[in-house]
C-alpha atoms as a PDB file:
ATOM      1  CA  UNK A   1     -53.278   1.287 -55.520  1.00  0.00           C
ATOM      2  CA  UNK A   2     -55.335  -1.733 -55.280  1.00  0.00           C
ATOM      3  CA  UNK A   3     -55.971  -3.405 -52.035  1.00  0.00           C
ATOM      4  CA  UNK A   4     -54.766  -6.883 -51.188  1.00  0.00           C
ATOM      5  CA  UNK A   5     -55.979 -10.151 -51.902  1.00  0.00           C
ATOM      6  CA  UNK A   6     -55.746 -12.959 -49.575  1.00  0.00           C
ATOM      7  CA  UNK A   7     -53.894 -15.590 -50.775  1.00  0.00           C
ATOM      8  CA  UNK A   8     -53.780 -19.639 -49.549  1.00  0.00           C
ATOM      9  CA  UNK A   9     -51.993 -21.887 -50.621  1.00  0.00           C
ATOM     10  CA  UNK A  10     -53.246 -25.371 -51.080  1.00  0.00           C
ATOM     11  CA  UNK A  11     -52.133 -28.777 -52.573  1.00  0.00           C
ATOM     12  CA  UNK A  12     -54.513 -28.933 -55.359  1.00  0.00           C
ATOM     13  CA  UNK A  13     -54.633 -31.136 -57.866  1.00  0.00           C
ATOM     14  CA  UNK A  14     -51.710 -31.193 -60.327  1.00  0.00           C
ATOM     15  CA  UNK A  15     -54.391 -29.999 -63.227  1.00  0.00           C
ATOM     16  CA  UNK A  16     -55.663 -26.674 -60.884  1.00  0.00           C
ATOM     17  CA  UNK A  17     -52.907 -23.962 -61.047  1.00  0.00           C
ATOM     18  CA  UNK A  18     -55.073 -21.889 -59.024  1.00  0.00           C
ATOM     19  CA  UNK A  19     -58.632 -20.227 -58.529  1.00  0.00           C
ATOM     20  CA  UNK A  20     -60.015 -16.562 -57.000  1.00  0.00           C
ATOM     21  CA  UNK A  21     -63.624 -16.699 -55.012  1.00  0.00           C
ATOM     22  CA  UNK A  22     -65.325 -14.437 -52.729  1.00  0.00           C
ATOM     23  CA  UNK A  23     -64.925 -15.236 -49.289  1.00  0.00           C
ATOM     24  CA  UNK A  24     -67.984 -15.572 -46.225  1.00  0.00           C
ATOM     25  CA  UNK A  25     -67.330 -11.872 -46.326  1.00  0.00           C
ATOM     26  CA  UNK A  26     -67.313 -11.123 -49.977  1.00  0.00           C
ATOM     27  CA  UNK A  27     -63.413 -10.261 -50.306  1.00  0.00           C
ATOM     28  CA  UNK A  28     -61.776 -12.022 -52.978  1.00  0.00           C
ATOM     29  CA  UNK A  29     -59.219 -14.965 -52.029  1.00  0.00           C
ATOM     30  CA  UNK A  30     -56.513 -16.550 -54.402  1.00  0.00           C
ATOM     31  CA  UNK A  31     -56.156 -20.061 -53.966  1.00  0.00           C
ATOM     32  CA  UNK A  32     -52.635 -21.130 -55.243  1.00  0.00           C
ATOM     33  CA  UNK A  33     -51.412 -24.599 -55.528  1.00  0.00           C
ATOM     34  CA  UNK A  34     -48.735 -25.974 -53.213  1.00  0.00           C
ATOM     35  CA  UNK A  35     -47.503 -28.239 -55.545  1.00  0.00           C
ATOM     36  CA  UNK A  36     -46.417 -25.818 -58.099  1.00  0.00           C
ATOM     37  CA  UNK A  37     -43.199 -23.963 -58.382  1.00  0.00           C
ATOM     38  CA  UNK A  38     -42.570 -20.573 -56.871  1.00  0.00           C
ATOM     39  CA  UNK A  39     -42.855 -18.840 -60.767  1.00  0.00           C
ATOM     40  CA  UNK A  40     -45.631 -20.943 -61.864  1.00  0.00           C
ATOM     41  CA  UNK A  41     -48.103 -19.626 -58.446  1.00  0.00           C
ATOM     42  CA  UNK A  42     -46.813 -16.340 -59.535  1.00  0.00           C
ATOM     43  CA  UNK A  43     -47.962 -16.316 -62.918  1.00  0.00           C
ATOM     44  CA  UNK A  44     -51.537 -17.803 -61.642  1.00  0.00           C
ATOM     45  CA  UNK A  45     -51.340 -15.301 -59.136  1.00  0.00           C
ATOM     46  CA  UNK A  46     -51.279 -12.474 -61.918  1.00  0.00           C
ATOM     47  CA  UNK A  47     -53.977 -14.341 -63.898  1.00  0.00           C
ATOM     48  CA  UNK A  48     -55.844 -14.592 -60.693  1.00  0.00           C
ATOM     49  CA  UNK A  49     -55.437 -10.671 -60.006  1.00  0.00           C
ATOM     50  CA  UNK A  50     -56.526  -9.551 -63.491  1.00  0.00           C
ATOM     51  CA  UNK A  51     -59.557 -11.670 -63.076  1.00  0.00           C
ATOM     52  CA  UNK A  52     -60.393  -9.714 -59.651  1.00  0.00           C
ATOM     53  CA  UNK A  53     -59.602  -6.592 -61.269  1.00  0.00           C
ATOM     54  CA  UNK A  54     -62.332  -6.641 -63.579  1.00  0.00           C
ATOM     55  CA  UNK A  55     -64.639  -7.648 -61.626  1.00  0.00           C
ATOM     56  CA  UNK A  56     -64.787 -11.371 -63.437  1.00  0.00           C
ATOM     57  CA  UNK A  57     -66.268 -12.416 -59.771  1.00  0.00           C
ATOM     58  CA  UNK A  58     -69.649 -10.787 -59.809  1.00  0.00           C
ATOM     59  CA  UNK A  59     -70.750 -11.958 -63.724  1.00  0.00           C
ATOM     60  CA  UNK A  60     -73.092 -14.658 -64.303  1.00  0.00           C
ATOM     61  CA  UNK A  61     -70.860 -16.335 -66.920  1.00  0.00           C
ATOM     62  CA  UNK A  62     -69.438 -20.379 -67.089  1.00  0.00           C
ATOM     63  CA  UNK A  63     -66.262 -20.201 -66.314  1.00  0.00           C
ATOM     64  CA  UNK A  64     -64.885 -21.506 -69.117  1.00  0.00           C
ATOM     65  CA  UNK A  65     -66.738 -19.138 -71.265  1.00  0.00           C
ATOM     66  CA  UNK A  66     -64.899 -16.528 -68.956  1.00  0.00           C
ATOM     67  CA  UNK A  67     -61.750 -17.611 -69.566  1.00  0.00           C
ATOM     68  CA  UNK A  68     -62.334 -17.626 -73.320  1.00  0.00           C
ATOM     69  CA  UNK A  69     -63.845 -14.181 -73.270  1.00  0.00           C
ATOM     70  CA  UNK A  70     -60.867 -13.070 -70.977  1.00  0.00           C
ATOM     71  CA  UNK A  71     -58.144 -14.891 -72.944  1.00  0.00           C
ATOM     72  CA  UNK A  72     -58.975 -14.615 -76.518  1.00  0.00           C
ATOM     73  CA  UNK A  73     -60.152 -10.840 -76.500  1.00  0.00           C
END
């Protein structure tokens, strides 16, 4: 069972559904937008999670190249 992930949520702007980063202490935290329905921060917080899970935080990749790999695959 995985472990979990700290989760804020922030009003972002209307084009950021959310983001995951490493904390001062290296644990992952989702950042969800405040603006956004209920269902839409649970989606990101899924897309959020599977990023997490493999390990999408520790490789030395442009994000948008991540999502591509991630999404397209």
């Amino acid at each position: 069972m995985s472990t979990p992930m700290r989760t804020v949520l922030l009003p972002l702007p209307y084009d950021v559904r959310s983001f995951v980063c490493e904390d001062e202490n290296g644990e992952p935290t989702c950042y969800l937008n405040s603006r956004l329905s209920y269902e839409m921060n649970k989606k990101s917080f899924e897309h959020e999670r599977e990023h997490e899970t493999h390990d999408d935080l520790n490789r030395e990749i442009d994000v948008n190249q991540l999502e591509a790999d991630r999404h397209h695959t």
